[in-house]
PDB file of N, CA and C in Angstrom:
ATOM      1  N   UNK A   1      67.255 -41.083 -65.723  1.00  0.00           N
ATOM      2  CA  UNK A   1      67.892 -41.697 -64.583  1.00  0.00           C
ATOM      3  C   UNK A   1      68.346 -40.639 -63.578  1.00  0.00           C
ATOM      4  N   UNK A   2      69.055 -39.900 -63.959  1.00  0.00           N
ATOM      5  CA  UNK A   2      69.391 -38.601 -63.150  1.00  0.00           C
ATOM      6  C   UNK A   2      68.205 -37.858 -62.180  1.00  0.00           C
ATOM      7  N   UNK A   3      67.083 -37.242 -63.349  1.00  0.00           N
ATOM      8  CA  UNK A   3      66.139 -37.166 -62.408  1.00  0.00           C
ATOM      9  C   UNK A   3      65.274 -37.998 -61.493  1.00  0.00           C
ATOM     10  N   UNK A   4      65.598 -39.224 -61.460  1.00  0.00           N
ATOM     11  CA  UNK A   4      65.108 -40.139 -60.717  1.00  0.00           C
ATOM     12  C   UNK A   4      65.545 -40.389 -59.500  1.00  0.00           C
ATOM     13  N   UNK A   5      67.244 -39.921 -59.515  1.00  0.00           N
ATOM     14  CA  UNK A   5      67.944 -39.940 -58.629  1.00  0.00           C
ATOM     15  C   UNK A   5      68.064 -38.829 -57.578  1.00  0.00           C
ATOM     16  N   UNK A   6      67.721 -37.338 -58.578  1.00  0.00           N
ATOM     17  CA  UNK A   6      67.301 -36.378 -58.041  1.00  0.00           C
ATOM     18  C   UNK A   6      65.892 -36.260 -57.013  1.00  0.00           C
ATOM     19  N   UNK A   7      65.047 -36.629 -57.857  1.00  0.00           N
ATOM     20  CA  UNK A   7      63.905 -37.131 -56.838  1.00  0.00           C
ATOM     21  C   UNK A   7      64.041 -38.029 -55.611  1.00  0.00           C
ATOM     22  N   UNK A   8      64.758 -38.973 -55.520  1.00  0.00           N
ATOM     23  CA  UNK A   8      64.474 -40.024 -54.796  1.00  0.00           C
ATOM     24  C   UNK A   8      66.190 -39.214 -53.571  1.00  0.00           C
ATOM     25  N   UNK A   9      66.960 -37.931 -54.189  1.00  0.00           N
ATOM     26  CA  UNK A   9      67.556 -37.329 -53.138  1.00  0.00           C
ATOM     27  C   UNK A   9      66.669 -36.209 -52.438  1.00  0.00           C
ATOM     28  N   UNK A  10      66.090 -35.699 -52.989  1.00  0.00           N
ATOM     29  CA  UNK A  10      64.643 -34.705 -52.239  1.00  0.00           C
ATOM     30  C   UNK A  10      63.786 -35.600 -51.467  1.00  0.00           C
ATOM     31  N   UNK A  11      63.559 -36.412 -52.108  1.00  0.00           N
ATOM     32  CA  UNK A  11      62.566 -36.817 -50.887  1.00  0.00           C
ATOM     33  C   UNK A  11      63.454 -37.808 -49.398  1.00  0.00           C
ATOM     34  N   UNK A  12      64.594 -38.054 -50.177  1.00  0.00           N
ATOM     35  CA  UNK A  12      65.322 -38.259 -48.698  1.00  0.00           C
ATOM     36  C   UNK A  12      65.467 -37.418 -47.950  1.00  0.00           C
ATOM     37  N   UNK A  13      65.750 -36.138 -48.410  1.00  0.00           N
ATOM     38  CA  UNK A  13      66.256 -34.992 -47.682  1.00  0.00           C
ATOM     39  C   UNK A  13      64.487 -34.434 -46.538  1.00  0.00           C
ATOM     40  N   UNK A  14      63.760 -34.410 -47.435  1.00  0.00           N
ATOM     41  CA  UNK A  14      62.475 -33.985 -46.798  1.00  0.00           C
ATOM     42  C   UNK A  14      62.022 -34.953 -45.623  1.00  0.00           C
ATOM     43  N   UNK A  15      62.465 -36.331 -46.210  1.00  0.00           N
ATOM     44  CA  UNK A  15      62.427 -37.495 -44.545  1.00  0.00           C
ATOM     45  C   UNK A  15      63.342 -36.993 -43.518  1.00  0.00           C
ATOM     46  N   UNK A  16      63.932 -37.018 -43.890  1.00  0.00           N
ATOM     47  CA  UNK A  16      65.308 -36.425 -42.516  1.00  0.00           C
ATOM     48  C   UNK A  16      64.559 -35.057 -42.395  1.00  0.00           C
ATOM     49  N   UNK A  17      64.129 -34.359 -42.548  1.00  0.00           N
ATOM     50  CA  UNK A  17      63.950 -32.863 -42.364  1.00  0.00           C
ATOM     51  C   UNK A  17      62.553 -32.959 -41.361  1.00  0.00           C
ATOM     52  N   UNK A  18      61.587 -33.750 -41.874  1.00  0.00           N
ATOM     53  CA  UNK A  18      60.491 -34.257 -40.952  1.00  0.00           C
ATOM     54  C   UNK A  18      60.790 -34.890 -39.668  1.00  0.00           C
ATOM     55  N   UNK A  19      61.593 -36.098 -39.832  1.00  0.00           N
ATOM     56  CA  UNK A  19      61.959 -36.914 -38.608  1.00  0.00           C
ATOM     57  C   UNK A  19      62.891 -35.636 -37.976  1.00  0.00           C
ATOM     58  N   UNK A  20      63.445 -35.335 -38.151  1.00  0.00           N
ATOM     59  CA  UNK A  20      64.183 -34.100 -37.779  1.00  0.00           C
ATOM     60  C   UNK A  20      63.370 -33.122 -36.929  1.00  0.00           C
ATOM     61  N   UNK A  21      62.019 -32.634 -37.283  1.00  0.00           N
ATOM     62  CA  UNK A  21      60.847 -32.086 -36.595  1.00  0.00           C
ATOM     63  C   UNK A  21      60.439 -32.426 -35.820  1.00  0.00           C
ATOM     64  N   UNK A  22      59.977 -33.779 -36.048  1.00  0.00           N
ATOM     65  CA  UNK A  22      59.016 -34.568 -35.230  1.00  0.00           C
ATOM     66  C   UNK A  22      59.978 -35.297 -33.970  1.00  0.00           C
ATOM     67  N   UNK A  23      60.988 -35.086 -34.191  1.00  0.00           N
ATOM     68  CA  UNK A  23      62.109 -35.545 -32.814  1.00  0.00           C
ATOM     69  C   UNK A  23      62.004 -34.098 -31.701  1.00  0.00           C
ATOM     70  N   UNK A  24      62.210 -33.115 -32.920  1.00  0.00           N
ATOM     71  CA  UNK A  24      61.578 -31.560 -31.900  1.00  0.00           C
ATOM     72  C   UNK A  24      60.965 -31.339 -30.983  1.00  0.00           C
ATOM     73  N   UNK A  25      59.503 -31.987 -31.798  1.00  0.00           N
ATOM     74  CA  UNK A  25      58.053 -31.675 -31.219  1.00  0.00           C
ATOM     75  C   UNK A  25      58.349 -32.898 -30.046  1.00  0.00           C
ATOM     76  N   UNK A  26      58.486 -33.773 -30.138  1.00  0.00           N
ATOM     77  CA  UNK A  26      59.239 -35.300 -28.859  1.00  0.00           C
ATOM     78  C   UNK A  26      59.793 -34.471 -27.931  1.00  0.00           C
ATOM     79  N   UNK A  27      60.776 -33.500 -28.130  1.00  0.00           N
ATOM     80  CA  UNK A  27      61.543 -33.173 -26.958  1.00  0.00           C
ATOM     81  C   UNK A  27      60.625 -31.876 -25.999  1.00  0.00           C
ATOM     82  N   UNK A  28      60.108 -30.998 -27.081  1.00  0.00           N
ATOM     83  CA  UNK A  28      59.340 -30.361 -26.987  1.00  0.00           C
ATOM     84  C   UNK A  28      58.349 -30.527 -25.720  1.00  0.00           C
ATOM     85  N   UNK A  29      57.600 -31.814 -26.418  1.00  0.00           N
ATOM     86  CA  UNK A  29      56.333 -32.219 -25.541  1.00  0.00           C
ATOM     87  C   UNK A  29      56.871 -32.918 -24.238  1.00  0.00           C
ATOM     88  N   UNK A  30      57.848 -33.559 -24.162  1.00  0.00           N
ATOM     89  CA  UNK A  30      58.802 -34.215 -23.128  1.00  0.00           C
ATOM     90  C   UNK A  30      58.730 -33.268 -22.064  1.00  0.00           C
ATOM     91  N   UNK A  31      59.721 -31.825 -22.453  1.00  0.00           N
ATOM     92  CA  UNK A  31      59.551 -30.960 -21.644  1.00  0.00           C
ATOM     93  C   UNK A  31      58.869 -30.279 -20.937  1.00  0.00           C
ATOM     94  N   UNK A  32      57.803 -30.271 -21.665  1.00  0.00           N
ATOM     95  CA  UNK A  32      56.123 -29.671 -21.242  1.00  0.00           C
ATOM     96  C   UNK A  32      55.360 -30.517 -19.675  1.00  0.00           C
ATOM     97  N   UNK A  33      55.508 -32.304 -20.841  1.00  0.00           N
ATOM     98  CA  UNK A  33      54.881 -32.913 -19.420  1.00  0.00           C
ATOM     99  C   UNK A  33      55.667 -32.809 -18.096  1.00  0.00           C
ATOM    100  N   UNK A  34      57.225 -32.471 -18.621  1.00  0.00           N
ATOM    101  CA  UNK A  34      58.076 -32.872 -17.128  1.00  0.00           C
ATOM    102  C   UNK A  34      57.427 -31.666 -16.517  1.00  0.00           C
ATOM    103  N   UNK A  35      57.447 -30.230 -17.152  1.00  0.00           N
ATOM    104  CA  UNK A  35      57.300 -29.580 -16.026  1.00  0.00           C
ATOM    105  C   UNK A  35      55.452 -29.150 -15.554  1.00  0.00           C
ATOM    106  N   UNK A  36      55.109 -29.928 -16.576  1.00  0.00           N
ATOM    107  CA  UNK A  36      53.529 -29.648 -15.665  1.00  0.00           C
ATOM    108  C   UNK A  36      53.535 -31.422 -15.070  1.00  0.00           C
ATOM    109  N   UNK A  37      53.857 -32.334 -14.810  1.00  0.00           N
ATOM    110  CA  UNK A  37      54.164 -33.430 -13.950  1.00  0.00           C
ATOM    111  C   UNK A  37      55.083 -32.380 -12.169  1.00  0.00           C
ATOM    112  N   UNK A  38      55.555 -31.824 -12.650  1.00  0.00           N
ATOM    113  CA  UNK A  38      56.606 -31.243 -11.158  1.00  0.00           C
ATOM    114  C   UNK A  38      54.788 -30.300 -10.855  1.00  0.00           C
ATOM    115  N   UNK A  39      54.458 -29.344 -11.980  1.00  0.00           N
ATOM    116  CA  UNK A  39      53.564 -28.459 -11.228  1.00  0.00           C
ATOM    117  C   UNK A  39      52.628 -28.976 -10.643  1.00  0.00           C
ATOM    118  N   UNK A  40      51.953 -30.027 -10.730  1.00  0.00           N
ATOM    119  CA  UNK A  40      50.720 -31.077 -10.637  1.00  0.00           C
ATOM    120  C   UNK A  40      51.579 -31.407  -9.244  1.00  0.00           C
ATOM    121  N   UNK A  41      52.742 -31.690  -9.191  1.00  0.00           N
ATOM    122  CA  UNK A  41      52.906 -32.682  -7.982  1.00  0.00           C
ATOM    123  C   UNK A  41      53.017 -31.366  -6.544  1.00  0.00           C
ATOM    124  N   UNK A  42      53.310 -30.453  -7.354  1.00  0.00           N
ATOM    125  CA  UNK A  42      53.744 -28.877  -6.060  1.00  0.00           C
ATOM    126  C   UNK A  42      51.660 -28.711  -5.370  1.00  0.00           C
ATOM    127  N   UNK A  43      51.144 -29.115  -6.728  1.00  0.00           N
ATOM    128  CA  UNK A  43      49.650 -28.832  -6.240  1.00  0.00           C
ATOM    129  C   UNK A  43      48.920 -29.745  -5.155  1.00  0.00           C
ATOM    130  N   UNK A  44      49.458 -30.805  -5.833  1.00  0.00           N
ATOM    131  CA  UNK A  44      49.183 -31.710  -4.776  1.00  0.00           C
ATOM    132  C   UNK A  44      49.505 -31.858  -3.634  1.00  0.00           C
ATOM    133  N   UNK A  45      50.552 -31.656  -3.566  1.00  0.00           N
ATOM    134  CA  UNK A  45      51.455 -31.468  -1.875  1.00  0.00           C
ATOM    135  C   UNK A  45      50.939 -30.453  -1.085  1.00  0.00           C
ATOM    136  N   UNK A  46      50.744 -29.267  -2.075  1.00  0.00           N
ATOM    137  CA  UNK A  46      49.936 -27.986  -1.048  1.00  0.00           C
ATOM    138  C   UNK A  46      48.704 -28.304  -0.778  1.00  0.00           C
ATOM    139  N   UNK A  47      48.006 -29.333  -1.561  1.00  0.00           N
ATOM    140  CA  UNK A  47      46.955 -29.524  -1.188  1.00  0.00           C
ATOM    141  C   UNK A  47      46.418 -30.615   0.477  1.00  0.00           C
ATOM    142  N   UNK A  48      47.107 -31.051   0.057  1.00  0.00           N
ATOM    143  CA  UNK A  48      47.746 -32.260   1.174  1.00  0.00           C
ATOM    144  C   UNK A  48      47.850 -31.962   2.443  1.00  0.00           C
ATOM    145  N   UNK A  49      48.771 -30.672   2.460  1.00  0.00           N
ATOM    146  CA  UNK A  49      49.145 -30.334   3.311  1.00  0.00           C
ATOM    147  C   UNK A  49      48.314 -28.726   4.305  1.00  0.00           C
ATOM    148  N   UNK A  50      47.317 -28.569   3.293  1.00  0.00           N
ATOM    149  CA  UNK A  50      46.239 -28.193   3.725  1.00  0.00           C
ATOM    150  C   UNK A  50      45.103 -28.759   4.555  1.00  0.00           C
ATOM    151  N   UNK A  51      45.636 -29.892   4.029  1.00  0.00           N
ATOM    152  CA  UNK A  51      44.192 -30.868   4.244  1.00  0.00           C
ATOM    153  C   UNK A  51      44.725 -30.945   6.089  1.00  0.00           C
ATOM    154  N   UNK A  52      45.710 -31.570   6.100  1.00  0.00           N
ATOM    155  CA  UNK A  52      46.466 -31.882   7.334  1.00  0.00           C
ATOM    156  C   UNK A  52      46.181 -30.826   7.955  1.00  0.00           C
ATOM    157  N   UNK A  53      46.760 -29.312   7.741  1.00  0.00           N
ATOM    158  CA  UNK A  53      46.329 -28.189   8.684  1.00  0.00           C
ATOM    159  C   UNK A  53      44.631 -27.655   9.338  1.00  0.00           C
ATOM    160  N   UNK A  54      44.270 -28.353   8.070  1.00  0.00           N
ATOM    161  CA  UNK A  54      42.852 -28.312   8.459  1.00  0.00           C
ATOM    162  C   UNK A  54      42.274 -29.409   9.663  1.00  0.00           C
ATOM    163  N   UNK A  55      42.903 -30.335   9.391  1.00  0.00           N
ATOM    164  CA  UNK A  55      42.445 -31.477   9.967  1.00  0.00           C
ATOM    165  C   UNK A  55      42.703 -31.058  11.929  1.00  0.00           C
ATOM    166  N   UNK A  56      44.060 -30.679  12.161  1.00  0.00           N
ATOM    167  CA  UNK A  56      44.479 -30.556  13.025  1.00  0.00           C
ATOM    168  C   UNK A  56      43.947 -29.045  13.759  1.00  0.00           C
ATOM    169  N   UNK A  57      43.642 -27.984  12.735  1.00  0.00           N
ATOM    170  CA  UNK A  57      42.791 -26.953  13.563  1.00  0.00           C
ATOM    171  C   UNK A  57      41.768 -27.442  13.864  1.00  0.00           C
ATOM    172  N   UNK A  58      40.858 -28.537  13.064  1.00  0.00           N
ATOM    173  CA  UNK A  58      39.940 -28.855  13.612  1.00  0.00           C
ATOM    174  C   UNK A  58      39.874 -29.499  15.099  1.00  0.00           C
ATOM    175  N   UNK A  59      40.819 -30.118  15.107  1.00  0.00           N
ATOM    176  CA  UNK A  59      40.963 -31.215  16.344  1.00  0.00           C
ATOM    177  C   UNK A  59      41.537 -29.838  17.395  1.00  0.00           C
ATOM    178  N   UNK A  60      42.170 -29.132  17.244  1.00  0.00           N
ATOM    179  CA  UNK A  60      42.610 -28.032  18.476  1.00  0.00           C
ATOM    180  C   UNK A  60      41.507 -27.686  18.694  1.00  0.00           C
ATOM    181  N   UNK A  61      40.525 -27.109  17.726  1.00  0.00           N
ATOM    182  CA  UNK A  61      38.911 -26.551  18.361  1.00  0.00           C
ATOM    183  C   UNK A  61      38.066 -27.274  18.478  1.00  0.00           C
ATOM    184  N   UNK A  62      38.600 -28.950  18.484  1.00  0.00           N
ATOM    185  CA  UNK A  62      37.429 -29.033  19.304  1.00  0.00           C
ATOM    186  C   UNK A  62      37.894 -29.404  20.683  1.00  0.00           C
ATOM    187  N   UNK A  63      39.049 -29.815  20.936  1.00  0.00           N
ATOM    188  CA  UNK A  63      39.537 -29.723  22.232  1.00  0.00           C
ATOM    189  C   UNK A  63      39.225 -28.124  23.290  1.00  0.00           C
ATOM    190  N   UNK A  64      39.530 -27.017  22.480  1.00  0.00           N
ATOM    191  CA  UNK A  64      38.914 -25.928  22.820  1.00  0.00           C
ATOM    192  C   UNK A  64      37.560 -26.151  23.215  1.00  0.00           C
ATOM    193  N   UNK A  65      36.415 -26.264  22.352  1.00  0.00           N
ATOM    194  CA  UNK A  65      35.200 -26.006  22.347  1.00  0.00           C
ATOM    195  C   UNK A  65      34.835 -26.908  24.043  1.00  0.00           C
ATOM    196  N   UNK A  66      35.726 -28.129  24.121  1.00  0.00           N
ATOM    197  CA  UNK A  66      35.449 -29.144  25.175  1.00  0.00           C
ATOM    198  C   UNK A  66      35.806 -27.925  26.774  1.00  0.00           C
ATOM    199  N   UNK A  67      36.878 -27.827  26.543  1.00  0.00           N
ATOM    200  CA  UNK A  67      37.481 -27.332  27.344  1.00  0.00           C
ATOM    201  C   UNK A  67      36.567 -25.829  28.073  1.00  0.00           C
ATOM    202  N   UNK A  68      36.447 -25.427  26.983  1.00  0.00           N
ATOM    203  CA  UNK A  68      34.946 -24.209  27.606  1.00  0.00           C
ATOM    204  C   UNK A  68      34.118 -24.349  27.982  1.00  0.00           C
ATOM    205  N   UNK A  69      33.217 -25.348  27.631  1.00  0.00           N
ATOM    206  CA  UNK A  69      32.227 -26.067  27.767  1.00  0.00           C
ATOM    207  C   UNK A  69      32.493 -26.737  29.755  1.00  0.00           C
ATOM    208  N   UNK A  70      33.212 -27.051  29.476  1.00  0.00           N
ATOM    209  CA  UNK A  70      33.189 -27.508  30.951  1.00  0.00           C
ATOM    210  C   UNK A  70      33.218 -26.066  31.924  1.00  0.00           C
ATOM    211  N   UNK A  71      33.507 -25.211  31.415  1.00  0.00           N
ATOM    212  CA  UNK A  71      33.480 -23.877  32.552  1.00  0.00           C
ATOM    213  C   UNK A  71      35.160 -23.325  33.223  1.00  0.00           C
ATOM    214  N   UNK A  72      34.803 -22.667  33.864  1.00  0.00           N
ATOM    215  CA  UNK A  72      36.244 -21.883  34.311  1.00  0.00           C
ATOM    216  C   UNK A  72      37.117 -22.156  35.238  1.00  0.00           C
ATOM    217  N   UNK A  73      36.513 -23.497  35.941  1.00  0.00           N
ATOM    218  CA  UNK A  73      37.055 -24.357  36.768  1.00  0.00           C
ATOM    219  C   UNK A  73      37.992 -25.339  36.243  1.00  0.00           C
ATOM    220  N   UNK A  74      37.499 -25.584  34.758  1.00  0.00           N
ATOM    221  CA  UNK A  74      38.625 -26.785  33.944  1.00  0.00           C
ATOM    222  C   UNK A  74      39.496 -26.007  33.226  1.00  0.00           C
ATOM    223  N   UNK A  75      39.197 -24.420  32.916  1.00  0.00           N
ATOM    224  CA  UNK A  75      40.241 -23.384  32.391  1.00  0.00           C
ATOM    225  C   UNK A  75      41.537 -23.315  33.247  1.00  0.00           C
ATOM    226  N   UNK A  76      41.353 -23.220  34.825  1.00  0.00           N
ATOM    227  CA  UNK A  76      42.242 -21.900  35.880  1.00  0.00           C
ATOM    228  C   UNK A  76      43.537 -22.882  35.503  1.00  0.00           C
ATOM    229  N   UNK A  77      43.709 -24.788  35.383  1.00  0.00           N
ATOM    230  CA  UNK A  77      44.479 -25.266  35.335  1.00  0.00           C
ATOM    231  C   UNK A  77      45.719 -25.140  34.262  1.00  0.00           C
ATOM    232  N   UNK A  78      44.884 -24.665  32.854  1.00  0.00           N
ATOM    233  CA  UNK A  78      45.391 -24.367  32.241  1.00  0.00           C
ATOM    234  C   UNK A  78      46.548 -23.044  31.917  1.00  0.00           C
ATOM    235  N   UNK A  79      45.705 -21.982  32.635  1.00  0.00           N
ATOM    236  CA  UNK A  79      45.802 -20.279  32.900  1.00  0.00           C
ATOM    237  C   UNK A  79      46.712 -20.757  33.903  1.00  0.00           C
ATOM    238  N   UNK A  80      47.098 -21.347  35.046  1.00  0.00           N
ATOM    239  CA  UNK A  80      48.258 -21.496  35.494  1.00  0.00           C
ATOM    240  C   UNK A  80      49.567 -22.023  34.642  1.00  0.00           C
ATOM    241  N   UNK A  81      49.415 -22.950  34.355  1.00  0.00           N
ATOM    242  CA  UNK A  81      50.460 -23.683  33.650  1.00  0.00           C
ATOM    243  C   UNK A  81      51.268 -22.301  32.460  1.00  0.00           C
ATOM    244  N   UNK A  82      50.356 -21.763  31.841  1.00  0.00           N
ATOM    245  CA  UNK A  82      50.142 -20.697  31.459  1.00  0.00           C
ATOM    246  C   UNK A  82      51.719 -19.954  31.598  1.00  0.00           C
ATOM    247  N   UNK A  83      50.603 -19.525  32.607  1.00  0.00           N
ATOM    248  CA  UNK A  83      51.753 -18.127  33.407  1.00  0.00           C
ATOM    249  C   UNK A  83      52.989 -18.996  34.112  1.00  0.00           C
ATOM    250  N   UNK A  84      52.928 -19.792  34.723  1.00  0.00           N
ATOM    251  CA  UNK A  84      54.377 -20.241  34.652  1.00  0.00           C
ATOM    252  C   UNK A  84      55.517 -20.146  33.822  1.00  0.00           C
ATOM    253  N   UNK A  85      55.013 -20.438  32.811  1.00  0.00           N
ATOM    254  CA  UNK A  85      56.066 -20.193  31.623  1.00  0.00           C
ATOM    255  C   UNK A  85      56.873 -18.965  31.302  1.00  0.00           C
ATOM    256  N   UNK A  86      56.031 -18.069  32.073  1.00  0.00           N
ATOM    257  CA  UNK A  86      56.160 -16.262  31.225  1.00  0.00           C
ATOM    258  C   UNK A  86      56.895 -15.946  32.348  1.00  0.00           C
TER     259      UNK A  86
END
């Protein structure tokens, strides 16, 4: 009887000692996704926000490209406005 009781206190102890682990490895992995969830989201945003800068140099050159294209007569308006400022 004793050793029965002994046994059946070891293997309680070894449940708690596992669940005890495996709550670890829970917090563990918790922590992991939070911070590759934040890094994933920093990637995304820079990415984003690339996209946007891209988008908008594009649109300045091609307003440029227009603007040359017409010659130095649709420039001088600009080259004034320009130098006003300065």
């Amino acid at each position: 009887m004793k050793d029965e009781l002994r046994r059946i206190e070891r293997e309680k102890q070894e449940a708690i000692a596992k669940k005890a682990e495996q709550e670890k490895i829970k917090e563990n992995a918790a922590a992991y996704l939070s911070q590759r969830e934040g890094l994933m989201s920093s990637i995304c945003n820079s990415i984003s926000h690339n996209i946007v800068q891209a988008d908008k140099f594009e649109k300045y050159f091609q307003d440029y490209k227009a603007i040359i294209e017409q010659g130095p007569d649709a420039i001088l308006p600009y080259l004034k406005q320009t130098v006003q400022h300065f």
